[in-house]
N, C-alpha and C. Protein backbone atom coordinates (compact mmCIF):
# COMPACT_ATOMS: atom_id res chain seq x y z
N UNK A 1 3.92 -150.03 -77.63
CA UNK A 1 3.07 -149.48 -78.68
C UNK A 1 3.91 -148.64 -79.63
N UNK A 2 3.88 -148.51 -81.04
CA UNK A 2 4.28 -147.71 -81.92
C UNK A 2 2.90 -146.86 -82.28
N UNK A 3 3.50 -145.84 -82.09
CA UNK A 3 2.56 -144.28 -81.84
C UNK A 3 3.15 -143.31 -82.67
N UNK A 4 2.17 -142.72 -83.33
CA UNK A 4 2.49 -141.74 -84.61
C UNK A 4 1.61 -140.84 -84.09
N UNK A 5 2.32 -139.24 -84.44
CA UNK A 5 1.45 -138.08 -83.65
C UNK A 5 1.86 -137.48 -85.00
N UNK A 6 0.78 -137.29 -85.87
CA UNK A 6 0.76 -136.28 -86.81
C UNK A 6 0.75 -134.55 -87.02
N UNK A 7 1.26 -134.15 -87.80
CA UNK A 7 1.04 -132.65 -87.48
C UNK A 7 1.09 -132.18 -86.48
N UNK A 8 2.43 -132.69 -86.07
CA UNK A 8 2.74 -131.92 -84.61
C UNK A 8 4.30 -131.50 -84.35
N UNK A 9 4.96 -130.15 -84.58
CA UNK A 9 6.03 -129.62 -84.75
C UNK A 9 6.60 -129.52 -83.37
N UNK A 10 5.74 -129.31 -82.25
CA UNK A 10 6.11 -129.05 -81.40
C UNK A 10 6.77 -130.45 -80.05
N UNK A 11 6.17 -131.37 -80.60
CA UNK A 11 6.43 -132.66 -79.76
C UNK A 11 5.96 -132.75 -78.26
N UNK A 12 5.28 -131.48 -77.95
CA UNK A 12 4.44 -131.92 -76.79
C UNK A 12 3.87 -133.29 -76.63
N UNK A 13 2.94 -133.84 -77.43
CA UNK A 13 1.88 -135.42 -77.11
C UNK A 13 3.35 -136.22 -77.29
N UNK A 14 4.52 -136.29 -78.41
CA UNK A 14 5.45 -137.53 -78.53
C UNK A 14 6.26 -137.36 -77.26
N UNK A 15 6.41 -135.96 -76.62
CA UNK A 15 6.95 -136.35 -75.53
C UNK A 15 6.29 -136.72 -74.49
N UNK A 16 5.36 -136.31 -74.22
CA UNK A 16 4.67 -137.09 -73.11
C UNK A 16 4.53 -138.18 -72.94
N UNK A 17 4.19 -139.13 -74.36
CA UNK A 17 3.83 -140.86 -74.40
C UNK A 17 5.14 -141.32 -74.15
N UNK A 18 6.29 -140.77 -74.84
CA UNK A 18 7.94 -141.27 -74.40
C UNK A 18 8.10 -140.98 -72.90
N UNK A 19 7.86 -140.00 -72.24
CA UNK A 19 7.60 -140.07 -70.56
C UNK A 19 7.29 -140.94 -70.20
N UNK A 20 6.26 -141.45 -70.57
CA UNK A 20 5.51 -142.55 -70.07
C UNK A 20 6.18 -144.09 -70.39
N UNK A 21 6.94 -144.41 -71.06
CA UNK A 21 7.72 -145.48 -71.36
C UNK A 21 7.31 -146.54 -72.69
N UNK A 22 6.75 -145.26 -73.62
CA UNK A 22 6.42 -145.86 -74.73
C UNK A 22 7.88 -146.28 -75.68
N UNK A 23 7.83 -147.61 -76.31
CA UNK A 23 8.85 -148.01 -77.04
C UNK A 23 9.72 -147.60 -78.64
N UNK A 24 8.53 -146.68 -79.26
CA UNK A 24 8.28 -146.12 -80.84
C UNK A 24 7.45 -145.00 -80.68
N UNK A 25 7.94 -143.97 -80.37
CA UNK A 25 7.04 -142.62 -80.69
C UNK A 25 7.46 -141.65 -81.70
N UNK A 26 6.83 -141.60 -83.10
CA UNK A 26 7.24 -140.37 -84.05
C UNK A 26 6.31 -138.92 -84.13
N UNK A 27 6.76 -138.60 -83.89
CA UNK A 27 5.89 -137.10 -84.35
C UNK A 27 6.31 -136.99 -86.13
N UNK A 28 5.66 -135.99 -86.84
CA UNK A 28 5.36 -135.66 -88.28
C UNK A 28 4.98 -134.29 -88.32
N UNK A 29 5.76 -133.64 -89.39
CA UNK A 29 5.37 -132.35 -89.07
C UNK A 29 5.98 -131.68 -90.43
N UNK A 30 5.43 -131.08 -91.30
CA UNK A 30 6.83 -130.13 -92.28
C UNK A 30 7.63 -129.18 -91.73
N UNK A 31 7.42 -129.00 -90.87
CA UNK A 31 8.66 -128.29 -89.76
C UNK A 31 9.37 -129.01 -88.84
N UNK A 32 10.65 -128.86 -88.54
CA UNK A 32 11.43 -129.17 -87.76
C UNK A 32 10.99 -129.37 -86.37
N UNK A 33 10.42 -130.31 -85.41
CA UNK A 33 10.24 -130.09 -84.05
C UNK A 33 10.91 -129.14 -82.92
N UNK A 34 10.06 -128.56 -82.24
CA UNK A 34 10.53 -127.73 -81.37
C UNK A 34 11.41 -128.26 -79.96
N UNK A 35 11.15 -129.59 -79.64
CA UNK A 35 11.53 -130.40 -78.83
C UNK A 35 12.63 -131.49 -79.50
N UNK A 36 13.50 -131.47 -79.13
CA UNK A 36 14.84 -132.56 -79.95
C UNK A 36 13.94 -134.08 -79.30
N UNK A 37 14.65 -134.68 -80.12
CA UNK A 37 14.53 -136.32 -79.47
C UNK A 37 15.51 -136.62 -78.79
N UNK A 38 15.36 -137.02 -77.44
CA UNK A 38 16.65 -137.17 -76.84
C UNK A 38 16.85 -138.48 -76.36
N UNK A 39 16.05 -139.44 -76.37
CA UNK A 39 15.76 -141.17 -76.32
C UNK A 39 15.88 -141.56 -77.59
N UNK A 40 16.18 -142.63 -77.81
CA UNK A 40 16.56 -143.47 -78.29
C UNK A 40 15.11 -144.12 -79.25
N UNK A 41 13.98 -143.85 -78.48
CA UNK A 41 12.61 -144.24 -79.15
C UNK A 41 11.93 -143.23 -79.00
N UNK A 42 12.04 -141.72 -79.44
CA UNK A 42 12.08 -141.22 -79.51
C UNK A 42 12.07 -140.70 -80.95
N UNK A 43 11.46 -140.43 -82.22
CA UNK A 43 11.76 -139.98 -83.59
C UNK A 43 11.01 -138.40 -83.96
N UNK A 44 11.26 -137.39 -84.80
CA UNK A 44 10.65 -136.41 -85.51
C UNK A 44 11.34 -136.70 -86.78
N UNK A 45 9.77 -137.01 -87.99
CA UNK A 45 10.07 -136.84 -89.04
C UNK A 45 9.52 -135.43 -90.29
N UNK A 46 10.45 -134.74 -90.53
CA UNK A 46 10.03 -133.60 -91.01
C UNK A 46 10.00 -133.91 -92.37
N UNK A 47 8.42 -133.67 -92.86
CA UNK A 47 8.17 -134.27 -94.41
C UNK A 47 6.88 -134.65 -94.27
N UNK A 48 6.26 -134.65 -95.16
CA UNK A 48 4.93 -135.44 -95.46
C UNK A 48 4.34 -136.62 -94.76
N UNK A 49 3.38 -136.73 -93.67
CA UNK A 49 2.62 -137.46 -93.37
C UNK A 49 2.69 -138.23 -94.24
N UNK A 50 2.19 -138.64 -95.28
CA UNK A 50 1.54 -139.39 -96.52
C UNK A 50 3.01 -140.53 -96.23
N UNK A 51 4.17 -140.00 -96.43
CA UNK A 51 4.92 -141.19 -96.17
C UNK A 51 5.26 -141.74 -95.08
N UNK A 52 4.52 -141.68 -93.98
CA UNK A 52 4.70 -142.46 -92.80
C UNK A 52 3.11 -143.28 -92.77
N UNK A 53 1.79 -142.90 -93.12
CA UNK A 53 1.09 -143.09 -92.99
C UNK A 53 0.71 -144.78 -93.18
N UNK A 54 1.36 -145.29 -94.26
CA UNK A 54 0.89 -146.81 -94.63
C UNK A 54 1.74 -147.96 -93.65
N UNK A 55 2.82 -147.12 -92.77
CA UNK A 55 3.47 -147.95 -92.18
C UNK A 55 2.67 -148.60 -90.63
N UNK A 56 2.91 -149.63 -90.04
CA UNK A 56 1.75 -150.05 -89.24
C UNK A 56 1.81 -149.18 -87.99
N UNK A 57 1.14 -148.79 -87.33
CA UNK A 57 1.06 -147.83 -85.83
C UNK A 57 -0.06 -148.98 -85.17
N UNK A 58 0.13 -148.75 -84.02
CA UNK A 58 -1.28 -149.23 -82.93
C UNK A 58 -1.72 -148.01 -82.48
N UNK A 59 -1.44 -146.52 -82.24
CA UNK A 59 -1.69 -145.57 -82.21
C UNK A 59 -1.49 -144.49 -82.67
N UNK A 60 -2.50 -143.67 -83.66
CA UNK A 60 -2.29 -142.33 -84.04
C UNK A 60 -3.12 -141.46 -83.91
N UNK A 61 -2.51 -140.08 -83.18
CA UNK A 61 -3.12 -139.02 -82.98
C UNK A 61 -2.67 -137.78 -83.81
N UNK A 62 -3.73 -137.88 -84.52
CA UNK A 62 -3.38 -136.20 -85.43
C UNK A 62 -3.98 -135.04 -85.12
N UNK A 63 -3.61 -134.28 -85.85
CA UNK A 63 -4.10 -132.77 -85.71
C UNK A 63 -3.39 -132.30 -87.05
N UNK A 64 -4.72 -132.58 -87.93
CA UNK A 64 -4.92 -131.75 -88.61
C UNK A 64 -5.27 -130.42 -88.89
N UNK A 65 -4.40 -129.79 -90.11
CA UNK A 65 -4.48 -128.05 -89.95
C UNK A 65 -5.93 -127.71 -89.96
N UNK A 66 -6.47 -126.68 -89.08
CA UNK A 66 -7.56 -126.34 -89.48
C UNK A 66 -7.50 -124.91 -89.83
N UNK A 67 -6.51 -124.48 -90.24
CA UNK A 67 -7.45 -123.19 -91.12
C UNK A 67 -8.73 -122.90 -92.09
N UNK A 68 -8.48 -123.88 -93.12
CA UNK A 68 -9.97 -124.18 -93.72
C UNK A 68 -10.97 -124.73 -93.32
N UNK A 69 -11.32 -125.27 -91.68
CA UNK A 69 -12.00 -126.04 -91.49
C UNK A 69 -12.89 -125.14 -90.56
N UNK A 70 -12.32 -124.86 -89.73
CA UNK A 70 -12.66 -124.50 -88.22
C UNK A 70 -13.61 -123.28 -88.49
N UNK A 71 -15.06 -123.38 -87.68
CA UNK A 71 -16.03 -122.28 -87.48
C UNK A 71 -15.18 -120.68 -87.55
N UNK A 72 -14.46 -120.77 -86.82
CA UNK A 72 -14.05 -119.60 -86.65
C UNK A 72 -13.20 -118.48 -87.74
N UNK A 73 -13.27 -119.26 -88.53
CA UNK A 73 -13.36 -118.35 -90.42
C UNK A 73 -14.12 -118.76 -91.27
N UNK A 74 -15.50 -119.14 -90.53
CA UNK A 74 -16.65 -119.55 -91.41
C UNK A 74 -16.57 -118.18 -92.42
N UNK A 75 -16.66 -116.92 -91.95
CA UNK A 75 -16.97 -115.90 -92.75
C UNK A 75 -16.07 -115.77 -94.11
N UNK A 76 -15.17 -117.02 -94.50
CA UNK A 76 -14.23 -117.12 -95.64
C UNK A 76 -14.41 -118.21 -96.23
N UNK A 77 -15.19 -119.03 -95.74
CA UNK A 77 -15.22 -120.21 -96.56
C UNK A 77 -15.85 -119.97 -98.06
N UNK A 78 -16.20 -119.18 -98.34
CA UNK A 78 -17.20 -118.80 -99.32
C UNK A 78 -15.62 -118.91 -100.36
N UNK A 79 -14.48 -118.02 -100.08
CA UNK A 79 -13.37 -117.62 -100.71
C UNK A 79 -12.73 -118.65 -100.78
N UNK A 80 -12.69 -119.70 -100.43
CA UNK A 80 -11.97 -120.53 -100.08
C UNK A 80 -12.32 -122.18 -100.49
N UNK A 81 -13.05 -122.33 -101.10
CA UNK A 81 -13.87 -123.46 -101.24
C UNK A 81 -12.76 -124.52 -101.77
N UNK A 82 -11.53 -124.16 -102.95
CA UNK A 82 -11.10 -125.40 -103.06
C UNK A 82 -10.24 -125.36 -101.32
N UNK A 83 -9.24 -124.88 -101.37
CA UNK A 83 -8.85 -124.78 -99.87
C UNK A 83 -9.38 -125.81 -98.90
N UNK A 84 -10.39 -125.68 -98.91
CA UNK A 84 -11.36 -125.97 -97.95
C UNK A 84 -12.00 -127.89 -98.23
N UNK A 85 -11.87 -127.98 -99.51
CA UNK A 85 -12.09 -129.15 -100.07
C UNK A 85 -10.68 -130.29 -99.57
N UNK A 86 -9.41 -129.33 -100.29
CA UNK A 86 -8.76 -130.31 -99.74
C UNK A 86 -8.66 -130.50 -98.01
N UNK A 87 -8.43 -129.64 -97.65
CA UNK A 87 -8.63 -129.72 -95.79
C UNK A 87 -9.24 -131.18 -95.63
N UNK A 88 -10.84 -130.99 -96.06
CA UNK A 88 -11.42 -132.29 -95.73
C UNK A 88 -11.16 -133.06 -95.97
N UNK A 89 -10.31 -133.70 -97.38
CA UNK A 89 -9.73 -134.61 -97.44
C UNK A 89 -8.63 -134.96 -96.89
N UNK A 90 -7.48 -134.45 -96.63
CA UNK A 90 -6.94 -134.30 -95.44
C UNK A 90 -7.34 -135.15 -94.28
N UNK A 91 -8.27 -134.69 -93.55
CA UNK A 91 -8.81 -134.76 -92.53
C UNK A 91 -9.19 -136.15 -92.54
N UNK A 92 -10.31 -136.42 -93.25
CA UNK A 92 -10.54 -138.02 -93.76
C UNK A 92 -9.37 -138.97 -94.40
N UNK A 93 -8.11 -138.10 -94.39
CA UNK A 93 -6.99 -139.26 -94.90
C UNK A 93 -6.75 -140.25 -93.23
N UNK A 94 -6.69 -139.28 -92.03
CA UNK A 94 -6.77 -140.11 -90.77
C UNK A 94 -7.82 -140.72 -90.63
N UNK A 95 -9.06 -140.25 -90.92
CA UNK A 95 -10.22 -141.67 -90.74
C UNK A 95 -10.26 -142.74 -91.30
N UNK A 96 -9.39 -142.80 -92.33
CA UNK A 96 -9.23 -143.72 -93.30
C UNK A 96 -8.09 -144.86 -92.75
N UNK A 97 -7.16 -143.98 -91.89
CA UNK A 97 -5.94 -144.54 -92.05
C UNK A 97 -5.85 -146.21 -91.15
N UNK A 98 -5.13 -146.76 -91.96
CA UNK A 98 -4.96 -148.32 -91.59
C UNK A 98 -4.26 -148.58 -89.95
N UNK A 99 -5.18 -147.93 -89.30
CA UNK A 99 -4.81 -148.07 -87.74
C UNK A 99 -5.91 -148.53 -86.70
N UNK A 100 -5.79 -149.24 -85.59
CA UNK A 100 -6.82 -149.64 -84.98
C UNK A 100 -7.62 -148.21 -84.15
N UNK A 101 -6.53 -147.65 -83.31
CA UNK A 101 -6.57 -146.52 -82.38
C UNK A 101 -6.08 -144.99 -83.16
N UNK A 102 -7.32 -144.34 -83.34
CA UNK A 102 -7.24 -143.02 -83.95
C UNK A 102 -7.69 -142.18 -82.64
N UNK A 103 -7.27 -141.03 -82.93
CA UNK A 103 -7.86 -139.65 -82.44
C UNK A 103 -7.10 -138.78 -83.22
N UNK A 104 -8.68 -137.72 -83.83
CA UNK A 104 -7.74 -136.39 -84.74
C UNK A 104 -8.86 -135.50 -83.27
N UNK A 105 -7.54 -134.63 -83.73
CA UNK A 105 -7.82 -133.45 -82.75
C UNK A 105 -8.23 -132.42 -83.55
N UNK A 106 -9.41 -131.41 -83.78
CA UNK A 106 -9.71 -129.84 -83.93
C UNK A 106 -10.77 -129.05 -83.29
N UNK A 107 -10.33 -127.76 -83.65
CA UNK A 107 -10.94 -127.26 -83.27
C UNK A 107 -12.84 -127.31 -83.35
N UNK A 108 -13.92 -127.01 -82.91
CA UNK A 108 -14.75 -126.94 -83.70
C UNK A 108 -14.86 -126.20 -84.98
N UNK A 109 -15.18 -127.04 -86.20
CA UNK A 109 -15.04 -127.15 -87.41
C UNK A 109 -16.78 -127.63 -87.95
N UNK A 110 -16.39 -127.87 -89.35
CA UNK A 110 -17.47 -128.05 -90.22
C UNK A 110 -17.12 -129.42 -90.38
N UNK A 111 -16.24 -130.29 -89.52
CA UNK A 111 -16.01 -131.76 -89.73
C UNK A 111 -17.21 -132.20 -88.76
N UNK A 112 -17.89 -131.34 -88.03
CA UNK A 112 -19.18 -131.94 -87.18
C UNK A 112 -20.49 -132.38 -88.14
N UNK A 113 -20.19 -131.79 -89.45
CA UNK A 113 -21.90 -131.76 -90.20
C UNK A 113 -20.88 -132.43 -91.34
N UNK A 114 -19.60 -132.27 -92.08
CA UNK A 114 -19.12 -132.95 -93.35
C UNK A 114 -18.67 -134.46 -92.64
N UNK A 115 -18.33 -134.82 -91.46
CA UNK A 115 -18.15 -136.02 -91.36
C UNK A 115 -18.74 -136.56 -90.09
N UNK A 116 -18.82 -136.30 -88.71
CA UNK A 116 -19.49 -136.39 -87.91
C UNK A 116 -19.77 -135.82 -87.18
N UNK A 117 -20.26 -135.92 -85.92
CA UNK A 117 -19.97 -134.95 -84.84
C UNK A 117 -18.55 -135.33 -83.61
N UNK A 118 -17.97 -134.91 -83.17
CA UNK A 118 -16.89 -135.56 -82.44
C UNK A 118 -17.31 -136.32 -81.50
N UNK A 119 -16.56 -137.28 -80.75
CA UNK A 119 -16.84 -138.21 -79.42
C UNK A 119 -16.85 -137.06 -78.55
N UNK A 120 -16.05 -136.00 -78.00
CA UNK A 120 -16.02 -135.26 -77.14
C UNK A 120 -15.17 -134.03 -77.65
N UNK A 121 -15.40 -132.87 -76.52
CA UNK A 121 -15.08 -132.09 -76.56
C UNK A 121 -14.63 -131.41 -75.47
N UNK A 122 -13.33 -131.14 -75.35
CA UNK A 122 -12.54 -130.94 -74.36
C UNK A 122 -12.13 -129.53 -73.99
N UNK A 123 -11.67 -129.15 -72.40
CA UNK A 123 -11.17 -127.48 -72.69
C UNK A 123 -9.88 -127.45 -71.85
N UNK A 124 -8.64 -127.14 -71.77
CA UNK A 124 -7.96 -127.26 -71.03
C UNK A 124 -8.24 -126.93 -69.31
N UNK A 125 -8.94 -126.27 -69.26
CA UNK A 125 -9.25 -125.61 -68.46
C UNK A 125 -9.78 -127.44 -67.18
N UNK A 126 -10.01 -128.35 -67.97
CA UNK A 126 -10.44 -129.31 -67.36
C UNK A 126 -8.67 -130.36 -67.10
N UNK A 127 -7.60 -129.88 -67.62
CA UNK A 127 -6.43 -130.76 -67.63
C UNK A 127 -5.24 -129.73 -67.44
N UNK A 128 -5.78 -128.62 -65.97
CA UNK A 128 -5.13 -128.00 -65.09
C UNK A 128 -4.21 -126.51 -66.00
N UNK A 129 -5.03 -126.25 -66.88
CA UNK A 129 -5.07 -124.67 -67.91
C UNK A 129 -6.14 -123.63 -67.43
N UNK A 130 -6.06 -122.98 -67.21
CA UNK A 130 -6.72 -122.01 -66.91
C UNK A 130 -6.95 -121.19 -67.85
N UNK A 131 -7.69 -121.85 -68.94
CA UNK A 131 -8.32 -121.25 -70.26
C UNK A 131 -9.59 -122.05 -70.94
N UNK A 132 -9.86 -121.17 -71.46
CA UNK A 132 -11.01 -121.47 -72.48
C UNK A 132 -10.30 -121.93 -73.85
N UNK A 133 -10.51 -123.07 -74.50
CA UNK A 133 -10.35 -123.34 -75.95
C UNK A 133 -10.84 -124.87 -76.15
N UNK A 134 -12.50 -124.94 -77.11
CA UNK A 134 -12.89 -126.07 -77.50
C UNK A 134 -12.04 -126.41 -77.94
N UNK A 135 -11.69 -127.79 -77.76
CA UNK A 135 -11.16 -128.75 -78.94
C UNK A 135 -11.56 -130.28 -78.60
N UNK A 136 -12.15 -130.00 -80.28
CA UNK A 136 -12.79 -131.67 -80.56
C UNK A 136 -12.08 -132.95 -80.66
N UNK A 137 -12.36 -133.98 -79.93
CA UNK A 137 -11.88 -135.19 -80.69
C UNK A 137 -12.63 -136.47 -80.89
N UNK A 138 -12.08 -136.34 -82.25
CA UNK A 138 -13.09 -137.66 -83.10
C UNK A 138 -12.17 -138.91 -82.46
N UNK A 139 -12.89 -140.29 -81.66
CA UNK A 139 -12.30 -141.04 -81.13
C UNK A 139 -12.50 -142.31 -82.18
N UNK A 140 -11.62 -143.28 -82.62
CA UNK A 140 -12.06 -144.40 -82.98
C UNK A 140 -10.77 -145.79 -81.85
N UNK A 141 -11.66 -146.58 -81.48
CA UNK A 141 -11.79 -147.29 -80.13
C UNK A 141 -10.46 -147.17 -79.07
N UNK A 142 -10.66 -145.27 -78.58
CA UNK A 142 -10.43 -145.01 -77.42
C UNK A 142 -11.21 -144.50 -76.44
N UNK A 143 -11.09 -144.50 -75.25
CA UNK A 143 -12.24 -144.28 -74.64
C UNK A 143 -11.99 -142.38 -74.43
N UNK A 144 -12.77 -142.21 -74.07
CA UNK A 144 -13.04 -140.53 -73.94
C UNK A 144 -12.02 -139.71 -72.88
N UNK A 145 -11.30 -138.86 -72.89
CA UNK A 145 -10.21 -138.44 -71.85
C UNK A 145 -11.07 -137.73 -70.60
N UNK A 146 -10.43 -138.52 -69.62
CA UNK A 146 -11.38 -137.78 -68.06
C UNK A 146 -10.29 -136.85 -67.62
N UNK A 147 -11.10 -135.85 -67.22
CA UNK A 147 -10.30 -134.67 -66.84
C UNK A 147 -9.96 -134.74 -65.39
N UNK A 148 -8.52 -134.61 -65.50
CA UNK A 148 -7.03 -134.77 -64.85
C UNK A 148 -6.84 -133.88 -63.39
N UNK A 149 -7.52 -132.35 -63.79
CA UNK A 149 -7.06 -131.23 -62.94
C UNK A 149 -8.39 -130.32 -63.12
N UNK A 150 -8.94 -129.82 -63.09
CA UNK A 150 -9.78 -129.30 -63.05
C UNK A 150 -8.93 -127.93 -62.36
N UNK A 151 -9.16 -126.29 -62.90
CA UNK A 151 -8.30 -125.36 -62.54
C UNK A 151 -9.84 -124.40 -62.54
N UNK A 152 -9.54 -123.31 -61.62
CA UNK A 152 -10.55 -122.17 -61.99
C UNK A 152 -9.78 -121.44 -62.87
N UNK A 153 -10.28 -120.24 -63.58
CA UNK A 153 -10.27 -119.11 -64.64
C UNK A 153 -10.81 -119.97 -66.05
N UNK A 154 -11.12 -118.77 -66.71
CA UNK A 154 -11.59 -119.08 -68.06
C UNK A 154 -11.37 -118.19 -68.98
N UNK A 155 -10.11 -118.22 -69.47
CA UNK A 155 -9.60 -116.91 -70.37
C UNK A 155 -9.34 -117.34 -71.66
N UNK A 156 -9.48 -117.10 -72.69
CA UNK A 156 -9.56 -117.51 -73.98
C UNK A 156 -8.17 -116.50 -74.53
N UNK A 157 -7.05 -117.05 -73.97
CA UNK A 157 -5.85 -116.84 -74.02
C UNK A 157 -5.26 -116.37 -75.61
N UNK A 158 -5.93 -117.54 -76.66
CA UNK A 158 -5.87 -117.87 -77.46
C UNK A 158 -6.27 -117.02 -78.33
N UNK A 159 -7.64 -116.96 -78.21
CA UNK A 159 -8.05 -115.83 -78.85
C UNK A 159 -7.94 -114.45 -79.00
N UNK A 160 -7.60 -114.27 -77.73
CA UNK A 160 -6.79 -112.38 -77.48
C UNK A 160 -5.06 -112.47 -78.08
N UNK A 161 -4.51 -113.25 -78.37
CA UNK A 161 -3.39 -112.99 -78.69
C UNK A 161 -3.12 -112.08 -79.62
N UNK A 162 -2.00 -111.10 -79.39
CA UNK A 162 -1.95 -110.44 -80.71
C UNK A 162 -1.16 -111.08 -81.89
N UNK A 163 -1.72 -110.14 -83.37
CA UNK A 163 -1.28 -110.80 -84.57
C UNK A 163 0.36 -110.93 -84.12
N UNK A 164 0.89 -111.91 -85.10
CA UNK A 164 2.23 -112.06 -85.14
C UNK A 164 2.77 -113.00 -86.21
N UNK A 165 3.77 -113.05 -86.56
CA UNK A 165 3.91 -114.32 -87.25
C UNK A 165 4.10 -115.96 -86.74
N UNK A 166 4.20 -115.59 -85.39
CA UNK A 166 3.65 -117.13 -84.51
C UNK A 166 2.84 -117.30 -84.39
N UNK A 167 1.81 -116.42 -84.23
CA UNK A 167 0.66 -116.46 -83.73
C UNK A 167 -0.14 -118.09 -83.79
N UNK A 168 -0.32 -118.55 -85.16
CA UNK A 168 -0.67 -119.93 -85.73
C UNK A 168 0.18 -120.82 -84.90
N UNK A 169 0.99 -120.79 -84.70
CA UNK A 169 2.07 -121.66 -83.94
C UNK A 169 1.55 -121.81 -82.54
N UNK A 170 1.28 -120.71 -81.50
CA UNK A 170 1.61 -120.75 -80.34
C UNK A 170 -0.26 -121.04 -80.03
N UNK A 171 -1.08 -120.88 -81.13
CA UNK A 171 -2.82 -121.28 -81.39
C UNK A 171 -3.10 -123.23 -81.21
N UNK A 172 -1.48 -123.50 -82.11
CA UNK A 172 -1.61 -124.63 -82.32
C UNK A 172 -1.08 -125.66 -81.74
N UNK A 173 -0.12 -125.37 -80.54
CA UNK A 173 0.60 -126.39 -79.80
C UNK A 173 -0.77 -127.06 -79.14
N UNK A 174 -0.50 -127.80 -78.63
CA UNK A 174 -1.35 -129.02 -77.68
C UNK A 174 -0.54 -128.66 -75.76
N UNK A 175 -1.77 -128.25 -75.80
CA UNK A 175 -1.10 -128.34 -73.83
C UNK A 175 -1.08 -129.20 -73.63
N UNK A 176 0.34 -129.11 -72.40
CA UNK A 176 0.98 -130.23 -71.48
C UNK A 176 0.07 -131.00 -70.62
N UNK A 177 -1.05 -130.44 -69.99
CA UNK A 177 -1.77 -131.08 -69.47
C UNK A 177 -3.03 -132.09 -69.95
N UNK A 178 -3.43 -131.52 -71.01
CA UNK A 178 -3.91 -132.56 -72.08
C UNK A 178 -2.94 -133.53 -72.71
N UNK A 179 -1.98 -133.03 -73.16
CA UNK A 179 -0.98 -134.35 -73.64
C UNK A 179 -0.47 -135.45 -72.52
N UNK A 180 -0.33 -134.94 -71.08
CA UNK A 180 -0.35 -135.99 -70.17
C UNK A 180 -1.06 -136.83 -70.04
N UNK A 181 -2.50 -135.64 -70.00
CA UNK A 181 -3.90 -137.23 -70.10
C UNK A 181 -3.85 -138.44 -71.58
N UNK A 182 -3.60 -137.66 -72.45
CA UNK A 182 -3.27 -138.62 -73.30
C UNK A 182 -2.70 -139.76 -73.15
N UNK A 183 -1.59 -139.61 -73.15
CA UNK A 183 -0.51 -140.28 -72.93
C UNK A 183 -0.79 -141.72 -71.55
N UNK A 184 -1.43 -141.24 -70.10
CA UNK A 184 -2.01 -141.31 -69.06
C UNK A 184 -2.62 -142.73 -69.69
N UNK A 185 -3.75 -141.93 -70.93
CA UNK A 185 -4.99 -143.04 -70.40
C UNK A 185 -5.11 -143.46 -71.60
N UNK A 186 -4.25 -143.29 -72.35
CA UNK A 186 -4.25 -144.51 -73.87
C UNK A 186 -3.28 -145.17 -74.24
N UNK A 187 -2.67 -145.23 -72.86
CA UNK A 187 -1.25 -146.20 -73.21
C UNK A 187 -1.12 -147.46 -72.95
N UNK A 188 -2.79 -148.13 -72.63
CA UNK A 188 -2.88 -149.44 -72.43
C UNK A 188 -3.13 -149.59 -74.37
């Protein structure tokens, strides 16, 4: 499979599917990946989505930014409206995109009432995290991720963090244990 993981600096999901013995895995990101490529099929391209996008994938998983999107600065959207306009388009550039197998990943957002409601909604806490953090994913023909590990605690890790200038960064990686299931159960 050639697999494109959008908006993802960190290479958690591209490394996991390359674990798994995928042949073409790129991550995309305007930042430099945090994880080198160290295989051979293996790629990070730092630059604009938009130019990887028309090329053919059998799988892409994005994660789009949600600062403008996500409930949880509803109280700014008011300030924010073009912001917020493009986001959605954005967002709908992956629903759009010329691929069979999509999944965008966010948080709960206003993409539940501007475009649908998601296939599911996931918490790490079900793929061996011991935290609290919704995150949605809009599926187009994958099947729904079954949870892996099931852990007790429920700490919203995420949300208590203090300010920082990572802060957005360390909000936005994708856990290892969700990127395994990924990887796991959409690599047929």
């Amino acid at each position: 499979m050639k697999i494109l993981v959008a908006c993802e600096f960190s290479g958690i999901v591209r490394r996991a599917f390359t674990i798994t013995g995928h042949n073409d895995v790129t991550s995309c990101d305007l930042l430099p990946t945090e994880l080198p490529c160290y295989w051979s099929n293996e790629h990070h391209y730092t630059g604009d989505i938009k130019d990887l996008l028309s090329d053919r994938w059998d799988l892409i998983i994005a994660h789009p930014p949600c600062t403008h999107l996500a409930i949880s600065g509803a109280r700014w959207f008011k300030d924010k409206q073009v912001e917020q306009k493009a986001a959605i388009e954005f967002f709908m550039m992956f629903v759009n995109a010329p691929c069979n197998k999509i999944c965008i990943e966010n948080p709960i957002s206003i993409m539940s009432t501007v475009y649908r409601k998601p296939d599911q909604i996931i918490q790490p806490w079900q793929f061996g995290h011991g935290e609290t953090k919704a995150t949605c994913l809009w599926l187009k023909n994958l099947p729904k991720l079954v949870p892996t590990n099931i852990v007790d605690g429920r700490s919203p890790r995420v949300h208590y963090e203090s300010p920082s200038p990572e802060r957005w960064k360390n909000r936005s990686r994708t856990l290892q244990g969700i990127a395994d299931a990924m990887a796991e159960q959409w690599s047929k």
